[in-house]
PDB file of N, CA and C in Angstrom:
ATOM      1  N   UNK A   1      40.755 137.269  -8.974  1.00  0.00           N
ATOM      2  CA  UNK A   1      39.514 138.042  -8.915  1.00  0.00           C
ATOM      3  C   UNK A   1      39.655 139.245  -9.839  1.00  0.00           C
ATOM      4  N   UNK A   2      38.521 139.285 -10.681  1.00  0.00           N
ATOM      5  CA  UNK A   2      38.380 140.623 -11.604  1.00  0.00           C
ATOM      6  C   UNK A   2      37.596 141.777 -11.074  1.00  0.00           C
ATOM      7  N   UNK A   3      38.513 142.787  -9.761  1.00  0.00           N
ATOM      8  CA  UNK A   3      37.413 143.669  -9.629  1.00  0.00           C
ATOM      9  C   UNK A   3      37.091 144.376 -10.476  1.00  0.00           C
ATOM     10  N   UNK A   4      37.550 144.962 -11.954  1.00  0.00           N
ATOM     11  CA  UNK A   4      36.915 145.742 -12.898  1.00  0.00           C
ATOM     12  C   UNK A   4      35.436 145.148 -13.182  1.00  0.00           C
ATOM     13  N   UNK A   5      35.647 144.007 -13.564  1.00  0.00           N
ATOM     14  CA  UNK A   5      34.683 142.997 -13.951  1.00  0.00           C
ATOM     15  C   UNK A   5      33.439 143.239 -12.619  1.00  0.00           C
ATOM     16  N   UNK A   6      33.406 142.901 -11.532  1.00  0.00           N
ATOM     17  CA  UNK A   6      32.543 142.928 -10.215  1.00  0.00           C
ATOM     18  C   UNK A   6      32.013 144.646 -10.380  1.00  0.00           C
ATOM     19  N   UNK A   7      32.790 145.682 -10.501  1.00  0.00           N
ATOM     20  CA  UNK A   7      32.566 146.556 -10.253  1.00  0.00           C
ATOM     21  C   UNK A   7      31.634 147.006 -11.470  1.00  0.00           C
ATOM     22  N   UNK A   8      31.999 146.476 -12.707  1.00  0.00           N
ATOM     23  CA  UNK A   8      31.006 146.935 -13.923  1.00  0.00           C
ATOM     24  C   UNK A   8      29.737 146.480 -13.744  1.00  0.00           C
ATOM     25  N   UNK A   9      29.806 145.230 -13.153  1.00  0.00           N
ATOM     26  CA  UNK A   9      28.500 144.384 -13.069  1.00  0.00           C
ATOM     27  C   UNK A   9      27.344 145.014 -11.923  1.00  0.00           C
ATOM     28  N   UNK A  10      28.040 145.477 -10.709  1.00  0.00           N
ATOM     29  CA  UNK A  10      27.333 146.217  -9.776  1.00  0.00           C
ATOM     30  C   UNK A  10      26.944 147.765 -10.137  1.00  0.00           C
ATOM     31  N   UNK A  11      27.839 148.674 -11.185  1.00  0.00           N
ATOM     32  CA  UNK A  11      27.147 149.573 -12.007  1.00  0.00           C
ATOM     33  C   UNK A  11      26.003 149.410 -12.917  1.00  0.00           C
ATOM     34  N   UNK A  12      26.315 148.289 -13.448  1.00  0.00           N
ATOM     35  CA  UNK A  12      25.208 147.582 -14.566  1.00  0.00           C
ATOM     36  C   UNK A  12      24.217 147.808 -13.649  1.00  0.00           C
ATOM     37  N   UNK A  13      23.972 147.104 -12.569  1.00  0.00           N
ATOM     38  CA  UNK A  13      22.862 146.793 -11.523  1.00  0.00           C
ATOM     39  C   UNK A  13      22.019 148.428 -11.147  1.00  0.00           C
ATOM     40  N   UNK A  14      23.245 149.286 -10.238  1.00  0.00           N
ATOM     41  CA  UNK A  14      22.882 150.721 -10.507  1.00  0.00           C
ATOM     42  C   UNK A  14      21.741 151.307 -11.448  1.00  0.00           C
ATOM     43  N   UNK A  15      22.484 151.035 -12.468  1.00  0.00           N
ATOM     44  CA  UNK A  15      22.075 151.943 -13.601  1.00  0.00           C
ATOM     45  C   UNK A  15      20.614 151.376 -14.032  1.00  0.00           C
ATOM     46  N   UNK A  16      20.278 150.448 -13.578  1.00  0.00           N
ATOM     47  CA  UNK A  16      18.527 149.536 -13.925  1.00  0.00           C
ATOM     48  C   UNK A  16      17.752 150.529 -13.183  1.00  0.00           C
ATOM     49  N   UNK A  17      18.592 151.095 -11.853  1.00  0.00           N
ATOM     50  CA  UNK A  17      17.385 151.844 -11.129  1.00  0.00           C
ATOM     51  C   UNK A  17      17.071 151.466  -9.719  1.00  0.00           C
ATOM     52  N   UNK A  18      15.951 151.459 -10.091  1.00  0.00           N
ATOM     53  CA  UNK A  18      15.501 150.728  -8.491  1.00  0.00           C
ATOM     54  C   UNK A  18      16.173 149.299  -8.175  1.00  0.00           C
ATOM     55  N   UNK A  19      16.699 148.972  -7.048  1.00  0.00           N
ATOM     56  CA  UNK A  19      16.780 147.315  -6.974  1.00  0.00           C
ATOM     57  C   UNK A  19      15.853 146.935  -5.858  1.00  0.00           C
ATOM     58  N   UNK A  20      15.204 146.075  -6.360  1.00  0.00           N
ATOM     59  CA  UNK A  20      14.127 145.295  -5.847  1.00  0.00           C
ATOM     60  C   UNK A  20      14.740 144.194  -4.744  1.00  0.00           C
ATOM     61  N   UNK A  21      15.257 144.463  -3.798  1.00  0.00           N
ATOM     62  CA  UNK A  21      15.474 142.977  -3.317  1.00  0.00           C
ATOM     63  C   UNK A  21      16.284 143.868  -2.186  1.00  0.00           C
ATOM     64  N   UNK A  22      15.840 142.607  -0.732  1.00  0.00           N
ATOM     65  CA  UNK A  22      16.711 143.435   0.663  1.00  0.00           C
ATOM     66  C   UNK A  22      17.458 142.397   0.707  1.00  0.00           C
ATOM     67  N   UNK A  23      18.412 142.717   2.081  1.00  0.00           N
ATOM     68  CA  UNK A  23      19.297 142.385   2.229  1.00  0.00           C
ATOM     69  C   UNK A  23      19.326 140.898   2.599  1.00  0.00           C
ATOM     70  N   UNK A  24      18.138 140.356   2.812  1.00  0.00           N
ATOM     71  CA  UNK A  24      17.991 138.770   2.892  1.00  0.00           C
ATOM     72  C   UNK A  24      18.344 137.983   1.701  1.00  0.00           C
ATOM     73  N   UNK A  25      17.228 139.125   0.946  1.00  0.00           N
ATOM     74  CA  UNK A  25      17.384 138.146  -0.706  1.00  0.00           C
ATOM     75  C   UNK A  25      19.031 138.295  -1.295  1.00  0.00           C
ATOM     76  N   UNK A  26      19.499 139.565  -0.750  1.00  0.00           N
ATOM     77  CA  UNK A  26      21.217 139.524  -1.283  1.00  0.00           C
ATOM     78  C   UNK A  26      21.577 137.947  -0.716  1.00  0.00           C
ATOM     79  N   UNK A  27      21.654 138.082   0.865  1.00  0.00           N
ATOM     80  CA  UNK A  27      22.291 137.219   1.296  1.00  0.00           C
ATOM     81  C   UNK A  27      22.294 135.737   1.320  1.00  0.00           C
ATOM     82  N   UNK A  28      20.581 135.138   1.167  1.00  0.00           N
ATOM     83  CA  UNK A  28      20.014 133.850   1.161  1.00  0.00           C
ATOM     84  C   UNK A  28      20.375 133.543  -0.198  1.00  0.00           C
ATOM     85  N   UNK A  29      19.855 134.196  -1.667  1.00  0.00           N
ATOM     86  CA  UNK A  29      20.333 134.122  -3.084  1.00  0.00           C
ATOM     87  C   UNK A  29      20.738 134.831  -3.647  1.00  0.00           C
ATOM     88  N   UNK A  30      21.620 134.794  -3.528  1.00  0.00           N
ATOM     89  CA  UNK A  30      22.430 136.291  -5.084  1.00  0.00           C
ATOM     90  C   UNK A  30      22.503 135.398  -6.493  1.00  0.00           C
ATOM     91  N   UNK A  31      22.164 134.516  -6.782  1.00  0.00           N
ATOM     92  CA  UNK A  31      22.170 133.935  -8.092  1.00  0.00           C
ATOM     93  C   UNK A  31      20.806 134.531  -8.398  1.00  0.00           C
ATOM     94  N   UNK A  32      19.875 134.266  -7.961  1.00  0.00           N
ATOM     95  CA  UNK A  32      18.396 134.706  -7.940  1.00  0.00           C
ATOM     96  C   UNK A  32      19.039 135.989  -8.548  1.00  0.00           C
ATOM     97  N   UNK A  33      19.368 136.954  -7.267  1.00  0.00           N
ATOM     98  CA  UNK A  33      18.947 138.193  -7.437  1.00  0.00           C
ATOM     99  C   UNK A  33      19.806 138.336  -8.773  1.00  0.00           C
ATOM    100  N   UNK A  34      21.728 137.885  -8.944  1.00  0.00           N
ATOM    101  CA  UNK A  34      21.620 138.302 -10.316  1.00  0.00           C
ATOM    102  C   UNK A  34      20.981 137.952 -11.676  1.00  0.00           C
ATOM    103  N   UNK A  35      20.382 137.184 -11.401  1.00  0.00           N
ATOM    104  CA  UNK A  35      19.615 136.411 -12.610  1.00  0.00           C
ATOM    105  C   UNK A  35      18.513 137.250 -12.771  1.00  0.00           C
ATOM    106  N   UNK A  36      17.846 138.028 -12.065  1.00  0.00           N
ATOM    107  CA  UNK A  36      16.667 139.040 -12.384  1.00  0.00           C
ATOM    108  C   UNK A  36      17.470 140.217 -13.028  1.00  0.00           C
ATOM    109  N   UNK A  37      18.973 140.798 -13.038  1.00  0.00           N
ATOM    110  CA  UNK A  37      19.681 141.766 -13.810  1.00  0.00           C
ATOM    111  C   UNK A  37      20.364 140.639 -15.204  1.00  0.00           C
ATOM    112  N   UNK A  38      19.487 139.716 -15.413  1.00  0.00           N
ATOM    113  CA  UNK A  38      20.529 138.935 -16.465  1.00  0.00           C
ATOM    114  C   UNK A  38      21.945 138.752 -16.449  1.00  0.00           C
ATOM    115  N   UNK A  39      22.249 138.771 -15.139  1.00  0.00           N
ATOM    116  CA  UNK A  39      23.618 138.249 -14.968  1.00  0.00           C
ATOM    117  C   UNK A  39      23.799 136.571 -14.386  1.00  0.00           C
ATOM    118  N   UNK A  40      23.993 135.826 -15.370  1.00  0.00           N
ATOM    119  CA  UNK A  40      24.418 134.509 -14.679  1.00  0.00           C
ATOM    120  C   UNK A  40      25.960 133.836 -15.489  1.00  0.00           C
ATOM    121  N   UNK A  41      26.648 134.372 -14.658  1.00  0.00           N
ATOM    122  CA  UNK A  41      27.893 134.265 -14.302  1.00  0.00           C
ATOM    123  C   UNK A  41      28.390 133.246 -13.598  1.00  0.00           C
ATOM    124  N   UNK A  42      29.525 132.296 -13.453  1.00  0.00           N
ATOM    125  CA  UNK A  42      29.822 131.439 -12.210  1.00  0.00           C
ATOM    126  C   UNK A  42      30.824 132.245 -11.821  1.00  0.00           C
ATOM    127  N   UNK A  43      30.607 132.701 -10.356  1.00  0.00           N
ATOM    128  CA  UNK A  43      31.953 133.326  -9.817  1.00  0.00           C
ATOM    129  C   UNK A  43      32.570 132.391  -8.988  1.00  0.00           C
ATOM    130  N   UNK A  44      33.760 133.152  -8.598  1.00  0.00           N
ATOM    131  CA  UNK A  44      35.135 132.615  -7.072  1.00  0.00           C
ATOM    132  C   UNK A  44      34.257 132.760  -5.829  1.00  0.00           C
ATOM    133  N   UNK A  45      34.584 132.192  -5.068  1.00  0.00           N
ATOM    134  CA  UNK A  45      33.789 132.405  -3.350  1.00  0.00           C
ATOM    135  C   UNK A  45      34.460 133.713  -2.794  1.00  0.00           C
ATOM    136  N   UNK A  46      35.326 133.796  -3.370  1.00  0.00           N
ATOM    137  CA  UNK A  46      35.611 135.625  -3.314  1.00  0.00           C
ATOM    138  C   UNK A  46      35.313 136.343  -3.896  1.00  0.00           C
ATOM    139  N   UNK A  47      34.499 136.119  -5.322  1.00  0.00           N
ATOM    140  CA  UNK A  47      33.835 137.581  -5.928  1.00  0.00           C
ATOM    141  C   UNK A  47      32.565 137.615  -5.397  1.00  0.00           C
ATOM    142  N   UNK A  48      31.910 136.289  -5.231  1.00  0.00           N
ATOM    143  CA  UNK A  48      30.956 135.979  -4.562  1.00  0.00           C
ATOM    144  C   UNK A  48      30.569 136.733  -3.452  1.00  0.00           C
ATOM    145  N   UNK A  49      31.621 136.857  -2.641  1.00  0.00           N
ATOM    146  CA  UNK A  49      31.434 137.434  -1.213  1.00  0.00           C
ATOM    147  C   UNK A  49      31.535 138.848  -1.590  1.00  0.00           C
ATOM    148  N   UNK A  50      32.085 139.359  -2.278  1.00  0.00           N
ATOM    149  CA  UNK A  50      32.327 141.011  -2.974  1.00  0.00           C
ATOM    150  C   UNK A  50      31.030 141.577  -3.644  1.00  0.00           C
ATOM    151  N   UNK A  51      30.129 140.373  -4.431  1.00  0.00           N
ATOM    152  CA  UNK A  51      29.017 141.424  -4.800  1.00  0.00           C
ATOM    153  C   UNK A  51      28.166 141.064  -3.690  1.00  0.00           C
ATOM    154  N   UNK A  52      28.018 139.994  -3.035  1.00  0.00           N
ATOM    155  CA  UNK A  52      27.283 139.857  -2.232  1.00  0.00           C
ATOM    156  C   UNK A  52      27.124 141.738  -1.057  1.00  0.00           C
ATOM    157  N   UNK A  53      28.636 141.282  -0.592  1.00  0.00           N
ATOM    158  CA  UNK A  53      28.792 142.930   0.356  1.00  0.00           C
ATOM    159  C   UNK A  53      28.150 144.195  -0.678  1.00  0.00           C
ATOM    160  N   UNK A  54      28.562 144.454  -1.649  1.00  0.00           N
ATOM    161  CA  UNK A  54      28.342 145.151  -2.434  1.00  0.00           C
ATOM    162  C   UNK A  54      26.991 145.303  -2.793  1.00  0.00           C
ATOM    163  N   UNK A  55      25.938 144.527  -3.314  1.00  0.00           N
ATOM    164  CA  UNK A  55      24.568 144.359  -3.218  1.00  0.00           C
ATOM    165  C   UNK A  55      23.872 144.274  -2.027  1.00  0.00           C
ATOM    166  N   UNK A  56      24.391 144.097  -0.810  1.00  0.00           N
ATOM    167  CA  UNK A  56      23.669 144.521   0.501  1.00  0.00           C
ATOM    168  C   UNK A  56      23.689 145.342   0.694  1.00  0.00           C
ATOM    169  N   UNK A  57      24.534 146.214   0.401  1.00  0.00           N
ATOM    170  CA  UNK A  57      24.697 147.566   0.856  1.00  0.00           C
ATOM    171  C   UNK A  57      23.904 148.221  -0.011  1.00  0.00           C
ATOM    172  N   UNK A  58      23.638 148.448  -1.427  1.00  0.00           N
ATOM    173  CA  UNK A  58      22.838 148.902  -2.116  1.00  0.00           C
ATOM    174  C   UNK A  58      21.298 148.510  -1.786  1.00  0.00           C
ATOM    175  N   UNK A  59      21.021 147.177  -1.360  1.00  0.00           N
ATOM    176  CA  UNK A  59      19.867 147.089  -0.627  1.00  0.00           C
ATOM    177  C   UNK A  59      19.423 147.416   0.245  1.00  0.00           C
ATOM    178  N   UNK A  60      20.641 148.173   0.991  1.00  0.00           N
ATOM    179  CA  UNK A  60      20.467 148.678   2.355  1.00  0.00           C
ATOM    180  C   UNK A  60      19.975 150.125   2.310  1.00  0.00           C
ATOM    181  N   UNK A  61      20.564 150.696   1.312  1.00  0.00           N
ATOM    182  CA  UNK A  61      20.594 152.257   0.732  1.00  0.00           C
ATOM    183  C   UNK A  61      18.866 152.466   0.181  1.00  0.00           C
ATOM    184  N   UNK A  62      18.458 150.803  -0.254  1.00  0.00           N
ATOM    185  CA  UNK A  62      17.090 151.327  -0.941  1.00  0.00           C
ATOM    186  C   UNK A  62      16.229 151.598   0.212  1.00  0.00           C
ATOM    187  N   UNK A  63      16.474 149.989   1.421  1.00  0.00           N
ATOM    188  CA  UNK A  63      15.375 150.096   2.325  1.00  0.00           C
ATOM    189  C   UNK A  63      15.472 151.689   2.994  1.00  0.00           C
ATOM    190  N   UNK A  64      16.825 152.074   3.540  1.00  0.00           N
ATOM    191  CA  UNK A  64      16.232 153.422   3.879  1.00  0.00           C
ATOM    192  C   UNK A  64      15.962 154.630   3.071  1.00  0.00           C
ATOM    193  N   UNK A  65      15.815 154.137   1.906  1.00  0.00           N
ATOM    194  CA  UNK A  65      15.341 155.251   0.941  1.00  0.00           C
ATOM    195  C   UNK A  65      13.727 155.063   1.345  1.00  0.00           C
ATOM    196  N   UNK A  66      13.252 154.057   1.345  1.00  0.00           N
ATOM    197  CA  UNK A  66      12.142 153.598   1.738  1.00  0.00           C
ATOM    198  C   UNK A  66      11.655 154.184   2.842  1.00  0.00           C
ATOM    199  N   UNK A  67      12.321 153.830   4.066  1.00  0.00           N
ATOM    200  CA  UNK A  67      12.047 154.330   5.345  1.00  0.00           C
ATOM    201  C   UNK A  67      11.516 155.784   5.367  1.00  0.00           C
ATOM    202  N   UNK A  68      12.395 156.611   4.950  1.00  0.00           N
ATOM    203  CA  UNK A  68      12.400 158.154   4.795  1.00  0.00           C
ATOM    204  C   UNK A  68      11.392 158.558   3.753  1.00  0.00           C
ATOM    205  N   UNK A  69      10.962 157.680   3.088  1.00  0.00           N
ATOM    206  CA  UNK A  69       9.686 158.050   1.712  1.00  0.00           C
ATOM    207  C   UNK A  69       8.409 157.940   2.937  1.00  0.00           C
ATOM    208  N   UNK A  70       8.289 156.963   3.450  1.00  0.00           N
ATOM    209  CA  UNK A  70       7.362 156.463   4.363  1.00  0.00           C
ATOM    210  C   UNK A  70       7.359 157.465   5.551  1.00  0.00           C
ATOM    211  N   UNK A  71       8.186 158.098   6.095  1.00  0.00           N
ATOM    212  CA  UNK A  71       8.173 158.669   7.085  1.00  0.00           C
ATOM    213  C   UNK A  71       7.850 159.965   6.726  1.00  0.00           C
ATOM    214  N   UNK A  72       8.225 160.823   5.523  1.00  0.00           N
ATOM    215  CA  UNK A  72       7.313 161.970   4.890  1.00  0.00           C
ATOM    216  C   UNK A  72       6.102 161.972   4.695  1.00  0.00           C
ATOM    217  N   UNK A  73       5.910 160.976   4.012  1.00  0.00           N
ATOM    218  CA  UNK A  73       4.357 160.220   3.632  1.00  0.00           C
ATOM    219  C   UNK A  73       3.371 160.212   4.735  1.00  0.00           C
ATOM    220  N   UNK A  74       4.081 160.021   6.296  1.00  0.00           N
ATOM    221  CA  UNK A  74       3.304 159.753   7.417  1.00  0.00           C
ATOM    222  C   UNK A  74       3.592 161.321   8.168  1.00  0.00           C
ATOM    223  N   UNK A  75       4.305 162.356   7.872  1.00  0.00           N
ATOM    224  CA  UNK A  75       4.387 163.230   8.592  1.00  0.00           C
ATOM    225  C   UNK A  75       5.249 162.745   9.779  1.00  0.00           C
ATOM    226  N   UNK A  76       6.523 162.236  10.181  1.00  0.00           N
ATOM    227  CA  UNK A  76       6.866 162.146  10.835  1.00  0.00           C
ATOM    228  C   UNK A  76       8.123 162.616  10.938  1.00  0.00           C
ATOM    229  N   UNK A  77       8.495 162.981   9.650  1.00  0.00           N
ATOM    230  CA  UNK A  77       9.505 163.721   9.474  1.00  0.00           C
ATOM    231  C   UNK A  77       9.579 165.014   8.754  1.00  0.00           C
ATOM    232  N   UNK A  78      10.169 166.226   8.796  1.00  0.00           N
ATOM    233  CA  UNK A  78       9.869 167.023   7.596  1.00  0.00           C
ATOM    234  C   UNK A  78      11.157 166.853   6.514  1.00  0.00           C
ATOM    235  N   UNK A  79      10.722 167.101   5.637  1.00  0.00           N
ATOM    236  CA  UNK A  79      12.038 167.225   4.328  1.00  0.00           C
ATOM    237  C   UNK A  79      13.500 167.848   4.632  1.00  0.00           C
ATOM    238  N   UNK A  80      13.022 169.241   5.386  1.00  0.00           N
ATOM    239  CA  UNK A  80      13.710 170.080   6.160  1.00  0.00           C
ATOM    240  C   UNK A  80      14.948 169.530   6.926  1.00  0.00           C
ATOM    241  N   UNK A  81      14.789 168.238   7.485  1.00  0.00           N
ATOM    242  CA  UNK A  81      15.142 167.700   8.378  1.00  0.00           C
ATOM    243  C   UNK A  81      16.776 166.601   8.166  1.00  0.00           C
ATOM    244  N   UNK A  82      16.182 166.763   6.925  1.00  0.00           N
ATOM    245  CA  UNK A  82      17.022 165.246   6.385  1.00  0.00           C
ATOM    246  C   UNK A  82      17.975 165.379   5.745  1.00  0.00           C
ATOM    247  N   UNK A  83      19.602 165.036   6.209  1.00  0.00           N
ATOM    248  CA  UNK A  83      20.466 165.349   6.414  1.00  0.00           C
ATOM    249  C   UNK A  83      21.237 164.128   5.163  1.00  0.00           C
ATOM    250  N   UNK A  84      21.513 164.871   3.678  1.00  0.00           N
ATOM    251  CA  UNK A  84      21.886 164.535   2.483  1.00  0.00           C
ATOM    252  C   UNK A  84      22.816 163.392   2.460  1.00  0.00           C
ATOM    253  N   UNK A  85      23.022 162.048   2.427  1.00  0.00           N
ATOM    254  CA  UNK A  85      23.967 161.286   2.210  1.00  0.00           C
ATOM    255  C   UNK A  85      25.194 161.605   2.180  1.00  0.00           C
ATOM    256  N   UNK A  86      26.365 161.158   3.042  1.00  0.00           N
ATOM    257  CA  UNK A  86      27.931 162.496   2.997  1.00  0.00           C
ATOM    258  C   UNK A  86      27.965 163.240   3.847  1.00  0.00           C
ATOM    259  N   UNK A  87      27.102 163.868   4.256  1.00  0.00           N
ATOM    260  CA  UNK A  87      27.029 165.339   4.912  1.00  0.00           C
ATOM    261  C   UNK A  87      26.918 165.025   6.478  1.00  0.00           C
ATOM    262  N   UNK A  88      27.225 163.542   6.930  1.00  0.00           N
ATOM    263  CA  UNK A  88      26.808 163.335   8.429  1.00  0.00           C
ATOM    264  C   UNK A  88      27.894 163.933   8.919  1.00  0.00           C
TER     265      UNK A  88
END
């Protein structure tokens, strides 16, 4: 396994920005999902499982980026409130 390699590829992903896709679409297709970052690669069932973890979790990071956009948006939270990534 090349984690330099896994790890550049999940920066690559980063650095696009937004990622479009939850944690289903990580988990049901990650060929899909890397094929929308132009990555089609054949990996090991172990790098496989590495960006997979790795791209859920970043999908996970968007939906509650989401959550908390939505919950300002609705007044249910104030800005005030929200306690910086790290800082728990």
């Amino acid at each position: 396994m090349n984690n330099a390699k896994l790890h550049g590829i999940v920066e690559y992903i980063k650095a696009k920005g937004e990622f479009p896709f939850d944690v289903e679409d990580v988990e049901e297709d990650l060929p899909s999902v890397l094929g929308f970052f132009d990555v089609f690669e054949v990996f090991t069932n172990e790098e496989t499982c590495v960006l997979k973890e790795d791209l859920m979790n970043l999908a996970l990071e968007e939906e509650e980026t989401e959550a908390v956009r939505l919950a300002l948006r609705m007044g249910l939270i104030e800005k005030e409130n929200i306690i910086p990534s790290g800082e728990e």
